[in-house]
Every structure is written in structure tokens, then in C-alpha cells.
C-alpha atoms as a PDB file:
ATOM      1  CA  UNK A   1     -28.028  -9.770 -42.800  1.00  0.00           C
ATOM      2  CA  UNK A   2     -24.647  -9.418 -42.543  1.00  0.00           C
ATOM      3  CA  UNK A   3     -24.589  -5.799 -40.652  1.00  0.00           C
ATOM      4  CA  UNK A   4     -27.068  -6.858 -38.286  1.00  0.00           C
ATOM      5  CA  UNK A   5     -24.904  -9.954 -37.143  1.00  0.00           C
ATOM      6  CA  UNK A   6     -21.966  -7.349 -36.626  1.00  0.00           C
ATOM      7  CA  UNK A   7     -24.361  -5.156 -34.605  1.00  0.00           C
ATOM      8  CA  UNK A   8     -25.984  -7.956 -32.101  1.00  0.00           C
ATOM      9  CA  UNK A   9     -21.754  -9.548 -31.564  1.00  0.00           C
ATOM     10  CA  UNK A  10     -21.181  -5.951 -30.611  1.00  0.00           C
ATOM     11  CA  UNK A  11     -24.329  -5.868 -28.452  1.00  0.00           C
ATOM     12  CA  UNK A  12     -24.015  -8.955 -27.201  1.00  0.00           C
ATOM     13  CA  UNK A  13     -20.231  -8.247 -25.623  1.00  0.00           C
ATOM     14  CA  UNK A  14     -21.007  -5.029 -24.655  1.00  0.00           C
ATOM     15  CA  UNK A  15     -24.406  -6.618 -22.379  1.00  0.00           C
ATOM     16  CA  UNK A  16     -21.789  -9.969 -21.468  1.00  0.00           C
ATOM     17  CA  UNK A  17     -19.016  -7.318 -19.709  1.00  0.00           C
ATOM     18  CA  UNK A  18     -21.650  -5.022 -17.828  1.00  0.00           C
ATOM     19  CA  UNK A  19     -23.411  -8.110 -16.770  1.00  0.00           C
ATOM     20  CA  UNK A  20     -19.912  -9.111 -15.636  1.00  0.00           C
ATOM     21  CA  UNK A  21     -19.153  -6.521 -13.585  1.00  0.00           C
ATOM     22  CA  UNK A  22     -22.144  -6.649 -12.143  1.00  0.00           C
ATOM     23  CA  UNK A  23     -22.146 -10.321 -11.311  1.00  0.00           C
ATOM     24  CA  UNK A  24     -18.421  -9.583  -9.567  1.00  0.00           C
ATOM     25  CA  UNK A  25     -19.756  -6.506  -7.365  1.00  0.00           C
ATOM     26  CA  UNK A  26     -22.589  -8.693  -6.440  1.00  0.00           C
ATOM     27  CA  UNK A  27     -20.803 -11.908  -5.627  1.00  0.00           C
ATOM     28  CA  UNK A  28     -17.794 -10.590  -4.021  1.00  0.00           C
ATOM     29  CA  UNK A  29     -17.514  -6.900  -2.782  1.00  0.00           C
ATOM     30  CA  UNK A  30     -13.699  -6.741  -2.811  1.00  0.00           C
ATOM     31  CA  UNK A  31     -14.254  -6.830  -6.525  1.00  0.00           C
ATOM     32  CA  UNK A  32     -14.767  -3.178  -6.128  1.00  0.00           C
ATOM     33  CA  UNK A  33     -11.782  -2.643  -5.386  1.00  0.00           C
ATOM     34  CA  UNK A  34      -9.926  -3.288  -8.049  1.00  0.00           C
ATOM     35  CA  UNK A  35     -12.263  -0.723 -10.549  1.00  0.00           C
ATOM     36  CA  UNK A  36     -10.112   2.267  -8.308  1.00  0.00           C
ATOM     37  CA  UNK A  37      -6.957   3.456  -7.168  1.00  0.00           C
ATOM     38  CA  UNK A  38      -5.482   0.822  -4.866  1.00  0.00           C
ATOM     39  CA  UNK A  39      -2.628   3.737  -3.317  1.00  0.00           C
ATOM     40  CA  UNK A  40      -6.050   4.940  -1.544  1.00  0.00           C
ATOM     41  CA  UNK A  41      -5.921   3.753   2.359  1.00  0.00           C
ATOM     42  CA  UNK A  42      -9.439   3.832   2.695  1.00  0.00           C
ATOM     43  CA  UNK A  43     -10.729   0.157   3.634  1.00  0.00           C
ATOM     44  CA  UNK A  44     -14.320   0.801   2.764  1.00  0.00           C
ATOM     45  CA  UNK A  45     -16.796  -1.048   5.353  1.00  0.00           C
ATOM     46  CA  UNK A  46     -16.196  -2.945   8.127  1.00  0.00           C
ATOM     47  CA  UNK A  47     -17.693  -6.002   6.390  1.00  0.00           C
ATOM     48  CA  UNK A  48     -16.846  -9.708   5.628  1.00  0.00           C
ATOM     49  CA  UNK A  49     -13.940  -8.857   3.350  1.00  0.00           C
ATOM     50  CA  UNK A  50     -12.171  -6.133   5.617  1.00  0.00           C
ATOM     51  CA  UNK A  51      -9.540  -7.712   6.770  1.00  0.00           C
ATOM     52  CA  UNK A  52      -8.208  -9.283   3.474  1.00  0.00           C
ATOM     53  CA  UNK A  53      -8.634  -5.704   2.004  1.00  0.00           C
ATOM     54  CA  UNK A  54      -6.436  -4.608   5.106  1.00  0.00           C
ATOM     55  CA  UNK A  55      -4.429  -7.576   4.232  1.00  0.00           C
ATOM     56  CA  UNK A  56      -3.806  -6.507   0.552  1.00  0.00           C
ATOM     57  CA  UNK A  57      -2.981  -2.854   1.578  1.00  0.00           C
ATOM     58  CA  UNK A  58      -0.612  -3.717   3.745  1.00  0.00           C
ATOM     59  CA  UNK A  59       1.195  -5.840   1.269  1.00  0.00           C
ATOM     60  CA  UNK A  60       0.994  -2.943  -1.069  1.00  0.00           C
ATOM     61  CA  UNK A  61       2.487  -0.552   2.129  1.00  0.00           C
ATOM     62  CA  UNK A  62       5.302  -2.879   2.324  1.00  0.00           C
ATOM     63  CA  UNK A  63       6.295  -3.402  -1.128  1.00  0.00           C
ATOM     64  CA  UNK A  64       6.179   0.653  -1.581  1.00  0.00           C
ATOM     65  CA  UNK A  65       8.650   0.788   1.299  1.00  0.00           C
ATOM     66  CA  UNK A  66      10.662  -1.703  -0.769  1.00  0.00           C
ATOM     67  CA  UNK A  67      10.134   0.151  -4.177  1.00  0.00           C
ATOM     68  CA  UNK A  68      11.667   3.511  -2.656  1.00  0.00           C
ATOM     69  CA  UNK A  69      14.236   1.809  -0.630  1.00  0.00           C
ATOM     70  CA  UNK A  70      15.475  -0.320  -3.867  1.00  0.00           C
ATOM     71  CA  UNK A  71      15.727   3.678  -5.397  1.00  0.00           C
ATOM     72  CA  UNK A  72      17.486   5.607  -2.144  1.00  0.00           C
ATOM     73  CA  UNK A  73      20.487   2.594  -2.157  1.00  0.00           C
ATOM     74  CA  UNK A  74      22.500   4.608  -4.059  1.00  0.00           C
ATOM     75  CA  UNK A  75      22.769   7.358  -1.746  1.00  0.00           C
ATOM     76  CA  UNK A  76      25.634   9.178  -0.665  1.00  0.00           C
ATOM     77  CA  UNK A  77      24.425   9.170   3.351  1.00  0.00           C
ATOM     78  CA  UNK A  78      25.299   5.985   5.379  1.00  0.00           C
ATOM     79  CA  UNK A  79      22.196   6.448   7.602  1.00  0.00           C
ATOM     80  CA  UNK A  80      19.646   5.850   4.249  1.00  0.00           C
ATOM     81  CA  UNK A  81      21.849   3.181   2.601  1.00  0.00           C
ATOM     82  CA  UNK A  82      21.571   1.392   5.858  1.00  0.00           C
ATOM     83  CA  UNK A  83      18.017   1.928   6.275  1.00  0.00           C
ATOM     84  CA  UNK A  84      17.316   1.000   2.345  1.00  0.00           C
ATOM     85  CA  UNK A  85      19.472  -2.263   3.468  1.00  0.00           C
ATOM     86  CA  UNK A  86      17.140  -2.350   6.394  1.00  0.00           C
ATOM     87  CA  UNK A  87      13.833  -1.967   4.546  1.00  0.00           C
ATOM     88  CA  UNK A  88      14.926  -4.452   1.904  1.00  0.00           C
ATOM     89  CA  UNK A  89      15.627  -6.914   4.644  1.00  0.00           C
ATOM     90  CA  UNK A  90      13.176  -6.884   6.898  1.00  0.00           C
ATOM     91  CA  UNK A  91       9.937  -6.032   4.782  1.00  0.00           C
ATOM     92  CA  UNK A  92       9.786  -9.433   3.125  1.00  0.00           C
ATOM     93  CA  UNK A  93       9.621 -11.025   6.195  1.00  0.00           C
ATOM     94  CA  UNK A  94       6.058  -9.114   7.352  1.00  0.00           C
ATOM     95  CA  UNK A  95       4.883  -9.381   3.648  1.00  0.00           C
ATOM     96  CA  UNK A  96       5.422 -13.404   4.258  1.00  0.00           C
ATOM     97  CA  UNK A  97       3.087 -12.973   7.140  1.00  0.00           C
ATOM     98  CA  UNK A  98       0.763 -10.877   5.404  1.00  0.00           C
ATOM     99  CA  UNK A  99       0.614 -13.571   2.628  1.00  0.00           C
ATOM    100  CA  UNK A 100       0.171 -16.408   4.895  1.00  0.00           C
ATOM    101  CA  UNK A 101      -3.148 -15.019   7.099  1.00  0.00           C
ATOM    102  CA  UNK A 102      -4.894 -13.996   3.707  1.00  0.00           C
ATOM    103  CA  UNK A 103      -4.038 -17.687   2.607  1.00  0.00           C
ATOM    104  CA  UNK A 104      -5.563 -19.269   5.829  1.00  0.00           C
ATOM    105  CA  UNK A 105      -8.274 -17.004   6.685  1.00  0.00           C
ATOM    106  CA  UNK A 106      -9.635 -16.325   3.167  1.00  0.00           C
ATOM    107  CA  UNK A 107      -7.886 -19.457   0.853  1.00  0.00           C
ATOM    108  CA  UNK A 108      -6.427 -16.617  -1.413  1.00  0.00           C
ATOM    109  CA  UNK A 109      -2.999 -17.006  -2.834  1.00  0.00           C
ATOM    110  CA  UNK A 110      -3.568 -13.999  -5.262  1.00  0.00           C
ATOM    111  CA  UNK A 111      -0.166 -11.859  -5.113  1.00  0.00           C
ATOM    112  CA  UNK A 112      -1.066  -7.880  -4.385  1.00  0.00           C
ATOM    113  CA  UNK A 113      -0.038  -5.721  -7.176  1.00  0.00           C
ATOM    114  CA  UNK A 114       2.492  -3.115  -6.540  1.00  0.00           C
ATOM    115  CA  UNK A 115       1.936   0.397  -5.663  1.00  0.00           C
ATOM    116  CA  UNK A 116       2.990   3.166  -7.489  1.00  0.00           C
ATOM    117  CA  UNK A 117       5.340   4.738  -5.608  1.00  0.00           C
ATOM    118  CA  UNK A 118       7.327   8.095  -6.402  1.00  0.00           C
ATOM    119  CA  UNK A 119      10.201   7.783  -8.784  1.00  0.00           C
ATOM    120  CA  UNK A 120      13.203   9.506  -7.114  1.00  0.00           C
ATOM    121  CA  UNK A 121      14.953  10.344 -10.246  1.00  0.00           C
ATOM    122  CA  UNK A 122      18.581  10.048 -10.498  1.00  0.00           C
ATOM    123  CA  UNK A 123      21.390  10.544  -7.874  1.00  0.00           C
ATOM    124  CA  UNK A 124      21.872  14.082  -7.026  1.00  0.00           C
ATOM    125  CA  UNK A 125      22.472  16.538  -4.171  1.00  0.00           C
ATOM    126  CA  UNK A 126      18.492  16.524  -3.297  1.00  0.00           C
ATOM    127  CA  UNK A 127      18.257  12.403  -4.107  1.00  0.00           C
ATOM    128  CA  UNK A 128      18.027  11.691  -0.275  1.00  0.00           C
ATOM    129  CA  UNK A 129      15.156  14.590   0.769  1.00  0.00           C
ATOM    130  CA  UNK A 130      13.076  13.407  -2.584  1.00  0.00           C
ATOM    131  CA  UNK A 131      13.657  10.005  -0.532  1.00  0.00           C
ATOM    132  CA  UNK A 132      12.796  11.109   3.147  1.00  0.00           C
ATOM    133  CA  UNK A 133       9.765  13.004   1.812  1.00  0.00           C
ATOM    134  CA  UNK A 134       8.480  10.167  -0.066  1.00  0.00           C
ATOM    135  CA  UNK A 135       8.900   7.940   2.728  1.00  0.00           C
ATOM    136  CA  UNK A 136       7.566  10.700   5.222  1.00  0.00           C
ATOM    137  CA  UNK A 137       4.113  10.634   3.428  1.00  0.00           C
ATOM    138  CA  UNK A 138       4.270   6.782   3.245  1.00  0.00           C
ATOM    139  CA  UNK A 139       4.928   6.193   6.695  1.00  0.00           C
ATOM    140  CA  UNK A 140       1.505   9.227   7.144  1.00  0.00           C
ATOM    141  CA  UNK A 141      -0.485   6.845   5.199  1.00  0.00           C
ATOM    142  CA  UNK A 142       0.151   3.663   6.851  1.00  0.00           C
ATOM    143  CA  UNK A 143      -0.365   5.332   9.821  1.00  0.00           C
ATOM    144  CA  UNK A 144      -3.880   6.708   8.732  1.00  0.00           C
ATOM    145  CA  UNK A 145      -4.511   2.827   7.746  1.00  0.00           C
ATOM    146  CA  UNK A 146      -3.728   1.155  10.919  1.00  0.00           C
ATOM    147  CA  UNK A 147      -6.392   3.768  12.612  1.00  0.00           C
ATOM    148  CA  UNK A 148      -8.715   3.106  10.425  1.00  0.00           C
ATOM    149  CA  UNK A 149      -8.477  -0.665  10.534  1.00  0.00           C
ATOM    150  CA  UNK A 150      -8.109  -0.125  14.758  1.00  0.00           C
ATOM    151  CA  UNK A 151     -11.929   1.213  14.310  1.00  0.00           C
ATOM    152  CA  UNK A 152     -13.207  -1.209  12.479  1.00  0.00           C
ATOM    153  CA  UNK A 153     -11.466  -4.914  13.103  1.00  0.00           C
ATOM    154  CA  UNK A 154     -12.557  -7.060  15.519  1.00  0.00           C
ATOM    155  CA  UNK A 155      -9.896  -9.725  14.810  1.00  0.00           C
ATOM    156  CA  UNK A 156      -6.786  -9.730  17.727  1.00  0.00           C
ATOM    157  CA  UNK A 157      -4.059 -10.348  14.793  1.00  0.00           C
ATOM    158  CA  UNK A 158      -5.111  -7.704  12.180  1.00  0.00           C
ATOM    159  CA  UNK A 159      -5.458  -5.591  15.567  1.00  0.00           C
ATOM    160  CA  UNK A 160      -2.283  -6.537  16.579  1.00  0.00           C
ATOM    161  CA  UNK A 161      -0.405  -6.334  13.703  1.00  0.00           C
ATOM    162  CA  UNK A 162      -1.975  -2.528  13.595  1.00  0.00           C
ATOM    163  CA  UNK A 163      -0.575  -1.632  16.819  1.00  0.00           C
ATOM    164  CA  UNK A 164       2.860  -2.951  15.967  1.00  0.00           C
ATOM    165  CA  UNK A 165       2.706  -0.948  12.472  1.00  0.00           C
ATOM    166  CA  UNK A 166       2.063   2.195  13.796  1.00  0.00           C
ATOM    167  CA  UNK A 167       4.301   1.988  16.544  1.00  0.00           C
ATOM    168  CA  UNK A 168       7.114   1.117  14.130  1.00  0.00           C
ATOM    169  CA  UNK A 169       5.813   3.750  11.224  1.00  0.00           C
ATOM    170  CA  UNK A 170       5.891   6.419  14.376  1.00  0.00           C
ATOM    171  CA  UNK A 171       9.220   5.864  15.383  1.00  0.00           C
ATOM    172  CA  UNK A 172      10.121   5.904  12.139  1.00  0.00           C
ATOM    173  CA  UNK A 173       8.324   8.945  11.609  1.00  0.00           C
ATOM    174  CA  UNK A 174      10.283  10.738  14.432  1.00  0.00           C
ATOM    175  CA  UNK A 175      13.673   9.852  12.900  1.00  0.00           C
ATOM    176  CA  UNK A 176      13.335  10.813   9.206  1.00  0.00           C
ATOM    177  CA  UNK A 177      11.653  14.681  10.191  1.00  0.00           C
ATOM    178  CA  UNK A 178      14.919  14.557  11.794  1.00  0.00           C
ATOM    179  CA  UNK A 179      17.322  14.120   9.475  1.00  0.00           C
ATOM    180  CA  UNK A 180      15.213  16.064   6.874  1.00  0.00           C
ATOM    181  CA  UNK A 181      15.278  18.995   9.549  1.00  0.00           C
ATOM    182  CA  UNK A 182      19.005  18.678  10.397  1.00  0.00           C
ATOM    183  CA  UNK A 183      20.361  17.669   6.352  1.00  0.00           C
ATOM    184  CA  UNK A 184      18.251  20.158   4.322  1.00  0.00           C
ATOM    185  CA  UNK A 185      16.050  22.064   7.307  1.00  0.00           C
ATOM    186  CA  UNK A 186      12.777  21.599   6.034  1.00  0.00           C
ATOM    187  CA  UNK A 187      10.515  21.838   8.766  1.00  0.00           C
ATOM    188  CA  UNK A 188       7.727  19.416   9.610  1.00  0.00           C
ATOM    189  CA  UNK A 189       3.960  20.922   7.745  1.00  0.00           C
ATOM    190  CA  UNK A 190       2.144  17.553   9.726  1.00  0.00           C
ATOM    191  CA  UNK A 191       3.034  17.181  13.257  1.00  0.00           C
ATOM    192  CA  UNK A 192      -0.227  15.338  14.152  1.00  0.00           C
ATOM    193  CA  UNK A 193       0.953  12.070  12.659  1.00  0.00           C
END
């Protein structure tokens, strides 16, 4: 008697966590989300929840920026301490936006986890390209986001806010081949972004 109450409470939990996940892809798509990898910039549909999943990615975007800036601080260069300084200033500030449209549009207050982001590894000679790469293929991505979300919003402040993004990642963009070109002359492999 005994096994066979062992053997329905194992049942029993395993049935309770698939129906679960089941009832959360059914009642709320974004739930999907969080089964995968949330570094992926792929927004999935152009659905209900888009925008708040747009919403949460950029937060993530932002607090990588952070992450690697917090890292590159200790270089050697003026030009990335400043911009670390820079990043570390100014990136709370959008996140704060960020925060307060998925508040008002959706009601969620739920803080975005933080992206992995490349670990830079102690200071050394090559410290500042490990930096300008990594921040070279995370300005790439948030580019490929803010297209993506371009295609697929209809709302004027996600649309805005994706115009401004890219226009800023761009620039960005521009500046850090540079010094990567003139500091360790590694020349560009992706000039389409």
C-alpha cells in the first residue's frame, strides 16, 4: 500500500508541473519566454505581448551595456574609462523609462533578469579589444532588435524609442570599429550593421 502511495505522489507532481506549464503557455504567451535563452533578440510574433517582450529585451540590452562597462573601468585608455563612466551614467536613466511603460501599459513591475554578458577577464594588454569586441557585437544585436521591432510595432513610443536606439547603437558602432582599427588594427568582418 505503501509503494503505491509513493508512486501516485510521484505521478501526481509530475501530471501537476506539465499541467502547469501548460496552463502558463496557454494563459499568457510571454510565458514562453522564459523556458529559452533570453540573450536571443528574436521577439517572436507581433502579438498582444510584443511590446513588453521588446520592453524586457531592452532592459536586458541596457543592463549588458552596464555589465561590460562595470568590467572595462579599469582600463588603461581614457576614451573607454570615460565611456564605461558614460554607460554607467546614462543607461539607468533609459532602463527607468523602460520600467515605467511596461508598468503603465501592461501593470508589470517584474524586474528583467540580467543578461549574460562576456566576462572580460582581468586587466591586461588585450583587456580593452576583449571590451570593444564585446560591445561591438552588443551594439549588432540591439541593432538587429530595433529592426525587428520597426517591422512589427505599431505603437509611436516603442517605434520611437527604436529609432533613437539604433541611431545611438550606430554611432556608436562607427566609433568603437575605430578605435579597434586604429589601437589593435583589427578590421571590421560586419560592415552591414
Amino acid at each position: 500500500m505503501q509503494k503505491v502511495s509513493l508512486y501516485l505522489t510521484v505521478a501526481l507532481i509530475i501530471v501537476s508541473g506539465v499541467v502547469g506549464i501548460g496552463t502558463g503557455y496557454w494563459l499568457t504567451p510571454q510565458y514562453s519566454l522564459s523556458m529559452y535563452d533570453k540573450n536571443s533578440m528574436d521577439l517572436g510574433a507581433p502579438d498582444k505581448w510584443l511590446d513588453l517582450r521588446y520592453l524586457d529585451a531592452m532592459i536586458a540590452h541596457h543592463r549588458g551595456a552596464m555589465l561590460l562597462a562595470g568590467q572595462a573601468a579599469v582600463s588603461g585608455r581614457d576614451e573607454i574609462r570615460t565611456l564605461s563612466a558614460d554607460i554607467l551614467k546614462n543607461e539607468p536613466v533609459a532602463i527607468e523609462e523602460l520600467y515605467r511603460w511596461k508598468k503603465e501599459w501592461y501593470g508589470d513591475s517584474k524586474k528583467v533578469r540580467d543578461p549574460q554578458v562576456a566576462h572580460l577577464g582581468k586587466y591586461d594588454k588585450k583587456l580593452d579589444l576583449r571590451f570593444l569586441n564585446a560591445l561591438i557585437a552588443h551594439h549588432e544585436n540591439g541593432i538587429r532588435m530595433t529592426r525587428e521591432i520597426r517591422m512589427k510595432s505599431s505603437r509611436t513610443e516603442i517605434l520611437d524609442n527604436a529609432d533613437a536606439v539604433e541611431l545611438f547603437l550606430g554611432g556608436g558602432l562607427g566609433m568603437l570599429r575605430e578605435w579597434r582599427k586604429a589601437w589593435y588594427n583589427v578590421v571590421d568582418t560586419n560592415p552591414y550593421l
